[in-house]
Protein backbone atom coordinates (compact mmCIF):
# COMPACT_ATOMS: atom_id res chain seq x y z
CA UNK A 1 42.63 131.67 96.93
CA UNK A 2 46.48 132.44 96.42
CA UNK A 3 47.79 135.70 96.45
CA UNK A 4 48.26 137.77 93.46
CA UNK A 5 51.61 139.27 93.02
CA UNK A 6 53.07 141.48 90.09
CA UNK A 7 56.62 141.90 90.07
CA UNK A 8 58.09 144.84 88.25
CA UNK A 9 61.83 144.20 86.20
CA UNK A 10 63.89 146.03 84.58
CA UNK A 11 67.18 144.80 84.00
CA UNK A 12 69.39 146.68 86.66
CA UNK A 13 71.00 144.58 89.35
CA UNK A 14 68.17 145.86 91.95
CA UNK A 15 65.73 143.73 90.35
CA UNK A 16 67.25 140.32 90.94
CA UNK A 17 67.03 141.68 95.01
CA UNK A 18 63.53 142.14 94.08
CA UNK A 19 63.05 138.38 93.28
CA UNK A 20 65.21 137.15 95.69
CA UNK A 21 62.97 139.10 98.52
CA UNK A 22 60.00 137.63 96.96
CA UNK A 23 61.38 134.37 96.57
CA UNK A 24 61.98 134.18 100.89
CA UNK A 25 59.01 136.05 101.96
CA UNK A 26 55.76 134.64 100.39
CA UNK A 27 54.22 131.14 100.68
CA UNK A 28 55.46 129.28 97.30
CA UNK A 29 52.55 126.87 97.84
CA UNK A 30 49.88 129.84 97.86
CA UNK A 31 50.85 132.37 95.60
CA UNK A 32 50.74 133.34 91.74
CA UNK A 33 53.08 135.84 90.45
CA UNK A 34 53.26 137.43 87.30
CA UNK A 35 56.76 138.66 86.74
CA UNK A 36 56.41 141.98 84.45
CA UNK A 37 59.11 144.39 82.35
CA UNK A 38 58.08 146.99 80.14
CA UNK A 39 60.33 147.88 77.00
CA UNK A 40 60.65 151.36 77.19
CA UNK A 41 61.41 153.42 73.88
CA UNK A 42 64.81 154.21 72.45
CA UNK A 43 66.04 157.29 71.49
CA UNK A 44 65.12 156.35 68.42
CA UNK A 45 61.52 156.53 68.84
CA UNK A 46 59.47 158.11 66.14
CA UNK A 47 62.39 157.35 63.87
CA UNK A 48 60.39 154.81 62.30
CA UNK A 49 59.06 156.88 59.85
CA UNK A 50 62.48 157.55 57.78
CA UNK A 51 62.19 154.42 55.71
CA UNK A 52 63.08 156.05 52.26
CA UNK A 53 67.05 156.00 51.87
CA UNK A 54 66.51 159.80 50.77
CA UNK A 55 64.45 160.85 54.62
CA UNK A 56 67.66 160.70 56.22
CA UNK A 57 71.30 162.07 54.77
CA UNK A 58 74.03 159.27 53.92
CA UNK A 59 76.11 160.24 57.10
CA UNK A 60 73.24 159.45 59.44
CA UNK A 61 72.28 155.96 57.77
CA UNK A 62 74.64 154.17 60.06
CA UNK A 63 73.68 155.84 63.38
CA UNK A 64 70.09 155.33 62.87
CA UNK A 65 70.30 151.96 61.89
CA UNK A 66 71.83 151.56 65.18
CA UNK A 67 69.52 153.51 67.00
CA UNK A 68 66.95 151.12 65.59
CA UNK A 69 68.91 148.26 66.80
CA UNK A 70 68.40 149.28 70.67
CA UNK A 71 65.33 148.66 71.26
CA UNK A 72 65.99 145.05 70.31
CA UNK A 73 68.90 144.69 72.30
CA UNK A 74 67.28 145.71 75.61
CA UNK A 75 64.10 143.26 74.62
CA UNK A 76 66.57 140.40 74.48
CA UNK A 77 67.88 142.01 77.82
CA UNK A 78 65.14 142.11 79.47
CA UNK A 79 64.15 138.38 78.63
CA UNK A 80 67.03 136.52 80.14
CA UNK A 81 66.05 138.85 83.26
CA UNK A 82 62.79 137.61 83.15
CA UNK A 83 64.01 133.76 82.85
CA UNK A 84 66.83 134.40 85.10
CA UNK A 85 63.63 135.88 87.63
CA UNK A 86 61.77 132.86 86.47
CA UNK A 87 64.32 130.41 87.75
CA UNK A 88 65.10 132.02 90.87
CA UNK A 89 61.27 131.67 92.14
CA UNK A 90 60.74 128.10 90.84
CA UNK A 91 64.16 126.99 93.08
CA UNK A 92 62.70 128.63 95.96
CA UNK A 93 59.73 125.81 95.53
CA UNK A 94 57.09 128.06 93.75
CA UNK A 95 55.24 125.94 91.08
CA UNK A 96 55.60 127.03 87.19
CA UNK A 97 52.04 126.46 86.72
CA UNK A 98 52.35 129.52 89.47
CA UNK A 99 54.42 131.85 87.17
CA UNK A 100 53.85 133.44 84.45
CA UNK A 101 55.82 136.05 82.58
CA UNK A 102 55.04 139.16 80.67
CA UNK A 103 57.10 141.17 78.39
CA UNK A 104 55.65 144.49 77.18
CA UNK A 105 55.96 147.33 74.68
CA UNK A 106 55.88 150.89 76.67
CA UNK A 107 52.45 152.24 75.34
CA UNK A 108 51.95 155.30 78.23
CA UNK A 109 55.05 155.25 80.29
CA UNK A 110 56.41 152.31 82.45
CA UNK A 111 55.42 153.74 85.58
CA UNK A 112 51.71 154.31 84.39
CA UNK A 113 51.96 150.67 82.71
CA UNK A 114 52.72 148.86 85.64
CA UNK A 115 49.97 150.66 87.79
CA UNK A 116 47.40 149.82 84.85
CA UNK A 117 48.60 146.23 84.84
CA UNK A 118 48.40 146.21 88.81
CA UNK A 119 44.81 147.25 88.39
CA UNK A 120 43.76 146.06 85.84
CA UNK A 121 44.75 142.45 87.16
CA UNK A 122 43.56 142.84 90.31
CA UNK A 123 46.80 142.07 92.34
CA UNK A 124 47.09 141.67 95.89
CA UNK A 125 50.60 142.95 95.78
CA UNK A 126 52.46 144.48 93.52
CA UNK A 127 56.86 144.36 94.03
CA UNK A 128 59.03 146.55 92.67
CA UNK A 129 62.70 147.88 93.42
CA UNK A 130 64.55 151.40 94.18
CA UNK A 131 66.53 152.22 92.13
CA UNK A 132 67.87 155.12 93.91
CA UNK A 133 68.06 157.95 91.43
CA UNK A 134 70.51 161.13 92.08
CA UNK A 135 68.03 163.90 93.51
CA UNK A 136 68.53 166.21 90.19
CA UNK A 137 67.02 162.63 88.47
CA UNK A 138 64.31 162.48 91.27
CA UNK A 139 63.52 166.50 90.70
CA UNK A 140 63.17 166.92 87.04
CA UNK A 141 61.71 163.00 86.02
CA UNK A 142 60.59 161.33 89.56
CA UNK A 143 61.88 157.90 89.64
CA UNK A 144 59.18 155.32 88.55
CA UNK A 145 59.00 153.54 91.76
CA UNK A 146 57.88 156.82 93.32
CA UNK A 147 55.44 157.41 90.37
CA UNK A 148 53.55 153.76 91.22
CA UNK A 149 53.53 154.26 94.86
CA UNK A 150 51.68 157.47 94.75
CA UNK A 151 49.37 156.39 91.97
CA UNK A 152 48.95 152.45 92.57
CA UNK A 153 44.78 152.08 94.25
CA UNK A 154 43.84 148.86 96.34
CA UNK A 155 46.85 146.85 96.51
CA UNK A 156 49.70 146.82 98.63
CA UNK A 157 53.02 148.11 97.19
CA UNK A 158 56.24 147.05 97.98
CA UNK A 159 59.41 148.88 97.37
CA UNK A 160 62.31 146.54 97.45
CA UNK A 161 65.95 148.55 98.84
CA UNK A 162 69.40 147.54 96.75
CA UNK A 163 70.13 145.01 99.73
């Protein structure tokens, strides 16, 4: 039975490390990995709403109409990183039929969506980089690869450094 691997993206330059570590370490001929990235929310979240030309005042049309645009702009991000991932692991000799990509909506927060996807899929493994917040980030949010190490139950974690 291969070994089930998630791999957690986002679209810093620590994830492509993430693949590439994946890419040399595992079997390609005995593995199946799901590569993951969940879209967080904008700052315009909850901004939804304001569809009447009257909710919002004429000054703040433009801005939220960009605001709106961002969330957008980091899905189409966070695709090519997920083809670019794609590629990466099917040069290193891992089948396509052994790939499989997922691109998600945040619906808790990312960190708690990647440990319910890691459970709920019954990984082996689940991969994921540091990021390597600044320790006021760390204090006041905790970084998310913290957040799934501490929560993630029955399967191996692995936290990926920048080299």
């Amino acid at each position: 039975m291969p070994t089930k691997i998630l791999l957690a993206l986002d679209e810093s330059t620590y994830s492509m490390n993430v693949v590439k570590y994946v890419a040399r370490t595992v079997n390609p001929k005995d593995v199946h990995i799901t590569i993951l990235s969940i879209v967080p929310e904008t700052s315009a979240a909850g901004l939804n709403n304001l569809t009447s030309a009257h909710a919002v005042h004429p000054l703040f049309q433009t801005q939220l109409q960009t605001l709106k645009g961002e969330k957008e702009q980091r899905r189409k991000l966070l695709e090519f990183v997920l083809n670019t991932a794609k590629n990466i692991l099917l040069e290193s000799g891992i089948p396509e039929k052994n790939i499989s990509v997922q691109l998600r909506d945040k619906k808790i927060g990312v960190a708690r969506d990647i440990i319910m996807e890691a459970q709920e899929g019954h990984y082996d493994t689940l991969v994921l980089g540091r990021r390597g917040v600044s320790g006021v980030e760390k204090f006041l949010f905790g970084s998310i690869s913290n957040k799934v190490l501490n929560a993630v139950q029955d399967c191996t974690v692995w936290i990926v450094d920048q080299q």
